[in-house]
C-alpha atoms as a PDB file:
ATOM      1  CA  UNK A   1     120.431 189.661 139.787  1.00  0.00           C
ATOM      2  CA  UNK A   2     124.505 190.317 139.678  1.00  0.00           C
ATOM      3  CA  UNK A   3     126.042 192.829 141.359  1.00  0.00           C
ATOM      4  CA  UNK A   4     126.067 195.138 138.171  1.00  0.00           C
ATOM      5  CA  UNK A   5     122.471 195.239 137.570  1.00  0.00           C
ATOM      6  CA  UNK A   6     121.680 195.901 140.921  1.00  0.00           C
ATOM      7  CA  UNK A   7     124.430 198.616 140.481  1.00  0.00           C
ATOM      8  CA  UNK A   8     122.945 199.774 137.579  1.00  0.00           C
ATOM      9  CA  UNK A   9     118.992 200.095 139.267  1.00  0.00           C
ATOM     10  CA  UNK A  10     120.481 201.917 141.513  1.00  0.00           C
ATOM     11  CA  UNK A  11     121.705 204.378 139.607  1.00  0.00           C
ATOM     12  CA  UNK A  12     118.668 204.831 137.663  1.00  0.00           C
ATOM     13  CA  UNK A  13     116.564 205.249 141.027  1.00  0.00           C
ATOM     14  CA  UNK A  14     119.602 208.184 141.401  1.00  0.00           C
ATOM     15  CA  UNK A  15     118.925 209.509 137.976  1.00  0.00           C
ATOM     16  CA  UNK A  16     115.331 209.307 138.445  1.00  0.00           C
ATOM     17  CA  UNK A  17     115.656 211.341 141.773  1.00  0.00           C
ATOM     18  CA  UNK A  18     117.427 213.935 140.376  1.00  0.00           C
ATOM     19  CA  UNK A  19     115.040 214.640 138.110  1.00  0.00           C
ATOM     20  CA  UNK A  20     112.467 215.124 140.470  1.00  0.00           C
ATOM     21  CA  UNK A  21     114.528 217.145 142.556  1.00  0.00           C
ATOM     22  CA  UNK A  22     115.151 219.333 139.150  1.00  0.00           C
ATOM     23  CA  UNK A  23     111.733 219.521 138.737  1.00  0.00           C
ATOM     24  CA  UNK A  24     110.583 220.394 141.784  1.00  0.00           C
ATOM     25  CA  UNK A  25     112.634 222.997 142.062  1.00  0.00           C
ATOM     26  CA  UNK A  26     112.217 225.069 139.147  1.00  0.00           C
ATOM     27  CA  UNK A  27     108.360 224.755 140.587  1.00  0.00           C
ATOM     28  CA  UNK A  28     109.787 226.523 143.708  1.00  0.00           C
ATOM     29  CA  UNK A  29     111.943 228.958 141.924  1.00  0.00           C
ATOM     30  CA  UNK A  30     109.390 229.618 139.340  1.00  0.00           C
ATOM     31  CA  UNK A  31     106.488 230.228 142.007  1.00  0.00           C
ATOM     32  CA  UNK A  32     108.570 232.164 144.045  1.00  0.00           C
ATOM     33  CA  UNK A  33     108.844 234.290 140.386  1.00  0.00           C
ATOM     34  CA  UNK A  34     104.976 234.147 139.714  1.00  0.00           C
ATOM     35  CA  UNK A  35     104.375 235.470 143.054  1.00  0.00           C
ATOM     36  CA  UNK A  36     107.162 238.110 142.707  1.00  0.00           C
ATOM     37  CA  UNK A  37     105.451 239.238 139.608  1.00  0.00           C
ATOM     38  CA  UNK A  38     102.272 239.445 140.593  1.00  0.00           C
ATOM     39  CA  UNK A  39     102.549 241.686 143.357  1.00  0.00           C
ATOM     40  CA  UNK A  40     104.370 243.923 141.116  1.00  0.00           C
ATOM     41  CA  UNK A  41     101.508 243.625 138.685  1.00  0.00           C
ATOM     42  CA  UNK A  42      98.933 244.715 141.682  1.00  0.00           C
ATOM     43  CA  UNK A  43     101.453 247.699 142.266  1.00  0.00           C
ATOM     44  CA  UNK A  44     101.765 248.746 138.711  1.00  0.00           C
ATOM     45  CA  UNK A  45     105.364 248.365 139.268  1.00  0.00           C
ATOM     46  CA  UNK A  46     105.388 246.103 135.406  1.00  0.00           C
ATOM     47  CA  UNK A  47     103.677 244.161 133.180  1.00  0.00           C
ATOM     48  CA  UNK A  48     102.452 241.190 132.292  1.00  0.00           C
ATOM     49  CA  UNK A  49     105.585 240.232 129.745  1.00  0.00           C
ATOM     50  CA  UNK A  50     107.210 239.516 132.614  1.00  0.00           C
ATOM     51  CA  UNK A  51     105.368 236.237 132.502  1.00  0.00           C
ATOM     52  CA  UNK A  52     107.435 235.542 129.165  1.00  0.00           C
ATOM     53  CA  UNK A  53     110.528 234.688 131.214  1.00  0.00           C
ATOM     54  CA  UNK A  54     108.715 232.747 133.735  1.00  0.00           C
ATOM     55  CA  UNK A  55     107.285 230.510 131.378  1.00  0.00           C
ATOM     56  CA  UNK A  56     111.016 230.446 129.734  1.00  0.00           C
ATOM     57  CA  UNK A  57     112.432 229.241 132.942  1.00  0.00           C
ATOM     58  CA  UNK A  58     110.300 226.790 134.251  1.00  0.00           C
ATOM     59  CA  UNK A  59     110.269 225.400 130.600  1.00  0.00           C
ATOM     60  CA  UNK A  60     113.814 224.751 130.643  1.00  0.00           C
ATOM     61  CA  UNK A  61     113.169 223.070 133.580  1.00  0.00           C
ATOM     62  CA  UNK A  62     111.168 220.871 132.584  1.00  0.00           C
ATOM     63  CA  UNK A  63     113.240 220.099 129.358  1.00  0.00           C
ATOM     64  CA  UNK A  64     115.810 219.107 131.725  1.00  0.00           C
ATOM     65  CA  UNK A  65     114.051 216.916 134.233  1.00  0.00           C
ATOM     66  CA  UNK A  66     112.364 214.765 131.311  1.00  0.00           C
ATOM     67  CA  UNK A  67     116.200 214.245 129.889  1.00  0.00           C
ATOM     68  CA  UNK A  68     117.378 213.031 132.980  1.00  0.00           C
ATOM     69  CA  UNK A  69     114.084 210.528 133.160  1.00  0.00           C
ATOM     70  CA  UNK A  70     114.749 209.241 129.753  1.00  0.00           C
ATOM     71  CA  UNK A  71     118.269 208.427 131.430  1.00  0.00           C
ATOM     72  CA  UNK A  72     117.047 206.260 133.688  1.00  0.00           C
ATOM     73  CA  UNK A  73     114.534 204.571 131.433  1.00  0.00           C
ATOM     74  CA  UNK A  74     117.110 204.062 129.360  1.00  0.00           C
ATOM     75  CA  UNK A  75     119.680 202.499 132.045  1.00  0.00           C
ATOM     76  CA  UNK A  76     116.443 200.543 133.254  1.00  0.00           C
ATOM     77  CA  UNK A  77     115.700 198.789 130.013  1.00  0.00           C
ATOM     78  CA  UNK A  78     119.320 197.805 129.505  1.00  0.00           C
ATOM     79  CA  UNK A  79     119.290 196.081 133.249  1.00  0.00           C
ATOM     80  CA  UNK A  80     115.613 193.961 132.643  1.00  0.00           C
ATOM     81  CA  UNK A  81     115.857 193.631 128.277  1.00  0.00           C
ATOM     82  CA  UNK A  82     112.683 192.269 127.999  1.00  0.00           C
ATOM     83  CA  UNK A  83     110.039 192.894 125.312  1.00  0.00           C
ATOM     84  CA  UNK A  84     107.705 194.271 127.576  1.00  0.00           C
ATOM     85  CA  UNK A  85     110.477 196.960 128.800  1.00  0.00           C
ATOM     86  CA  UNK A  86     111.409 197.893 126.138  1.00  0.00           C
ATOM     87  CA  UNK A  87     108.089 198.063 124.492  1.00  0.00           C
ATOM     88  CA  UNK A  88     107.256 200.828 127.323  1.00  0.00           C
ATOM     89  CA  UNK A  89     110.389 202.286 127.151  1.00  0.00           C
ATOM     90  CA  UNK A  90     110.080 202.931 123.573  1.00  0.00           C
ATOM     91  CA  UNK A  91     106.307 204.600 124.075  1.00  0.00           C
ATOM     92  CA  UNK A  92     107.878 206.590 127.344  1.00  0.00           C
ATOM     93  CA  UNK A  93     110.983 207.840 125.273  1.00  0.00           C
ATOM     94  CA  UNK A  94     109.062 209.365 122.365  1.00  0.00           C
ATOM     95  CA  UNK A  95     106.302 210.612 124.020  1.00  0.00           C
ATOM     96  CA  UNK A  96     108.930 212.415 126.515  1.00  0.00           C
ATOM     97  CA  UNK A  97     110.845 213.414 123.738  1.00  0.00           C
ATOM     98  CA  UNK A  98     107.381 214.766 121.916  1.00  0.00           C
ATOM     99  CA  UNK A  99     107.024 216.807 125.008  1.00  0.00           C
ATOM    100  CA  UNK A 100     110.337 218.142 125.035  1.00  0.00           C
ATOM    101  CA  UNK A 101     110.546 219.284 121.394  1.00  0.00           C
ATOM    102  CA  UNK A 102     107.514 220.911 121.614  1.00  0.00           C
ATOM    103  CA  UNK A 103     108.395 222.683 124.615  1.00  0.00           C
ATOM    104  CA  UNK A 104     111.730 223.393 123.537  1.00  0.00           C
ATOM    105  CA  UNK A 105     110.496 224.771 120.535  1.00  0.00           C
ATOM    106  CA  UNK A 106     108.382 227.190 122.661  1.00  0.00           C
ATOM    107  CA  UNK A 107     110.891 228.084 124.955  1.00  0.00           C
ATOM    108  CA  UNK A 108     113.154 229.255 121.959  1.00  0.00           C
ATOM    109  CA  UNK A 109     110.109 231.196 120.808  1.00  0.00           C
ATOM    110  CA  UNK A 110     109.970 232.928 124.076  1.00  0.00           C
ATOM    111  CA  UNK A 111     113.403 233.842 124.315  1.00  0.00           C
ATOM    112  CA  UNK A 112     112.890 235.114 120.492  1.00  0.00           C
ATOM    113  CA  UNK A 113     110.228 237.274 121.129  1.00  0.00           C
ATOM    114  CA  UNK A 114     111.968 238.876 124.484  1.00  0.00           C
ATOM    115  CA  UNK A 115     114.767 239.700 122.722  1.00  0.00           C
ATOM    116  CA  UNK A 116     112.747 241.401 119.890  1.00  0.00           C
ATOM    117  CA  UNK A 117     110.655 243.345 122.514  1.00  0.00           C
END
């Protein structure tokens, strides 16, 4: 391998690292939430709606973290271009991309129906 692909798998273990890390946490952020909102729950303090914007958050999250794995797929495929790589990168992109337009979609719904409430 040349200096620039190495270079480039590198950067893609980077990319792929961050998106963990992004992942991860808006777990931690949205448990910290859940748990927030739960003991309010057991002291009647509010509702369960508050679960809305939880599910909003981590969501984006998500959204997020599978973009930046796409990146790397992506800068992975162009450093080892062969059919099998780019036979799995192809299933890996659109089934990511399924995910995240179906989650996207219901984040926006979420966010449409708190700001109706």
């Amino acid at each position: 391998m040349n200096k620039l692909s190495i270079l480039l798998e590198q950067i893609a273990q980077v990319i792929e690292l961050l998106s963990t890390g992004i992942l991860l946490w808006g777990f931690v952020k949205a448990m910290g939430y859940f748990l927030k909102t739960e003991w309010n729950i057991y002291r009647k303090t509010t509702t369960l709606s508050q679960l809305s914007s939880l599910r909003r958050q981590l969501g984006l999250y998500i959204l997020l973290g599978l973009d930046f794995y796409i990146v790397s797929d992506i800068i992975r495929s162009m450093v080892h271009p062969d059919l099998n790589e780019l036979l799995s990168l192809a299933v890996i992109v659109l089934l990511r991309t399924t995910i995240g337009f179906f989650l996207g979609r219901e984040v926006a719904e979420i966010g449409q129906d708190a700001s109706n409430a």
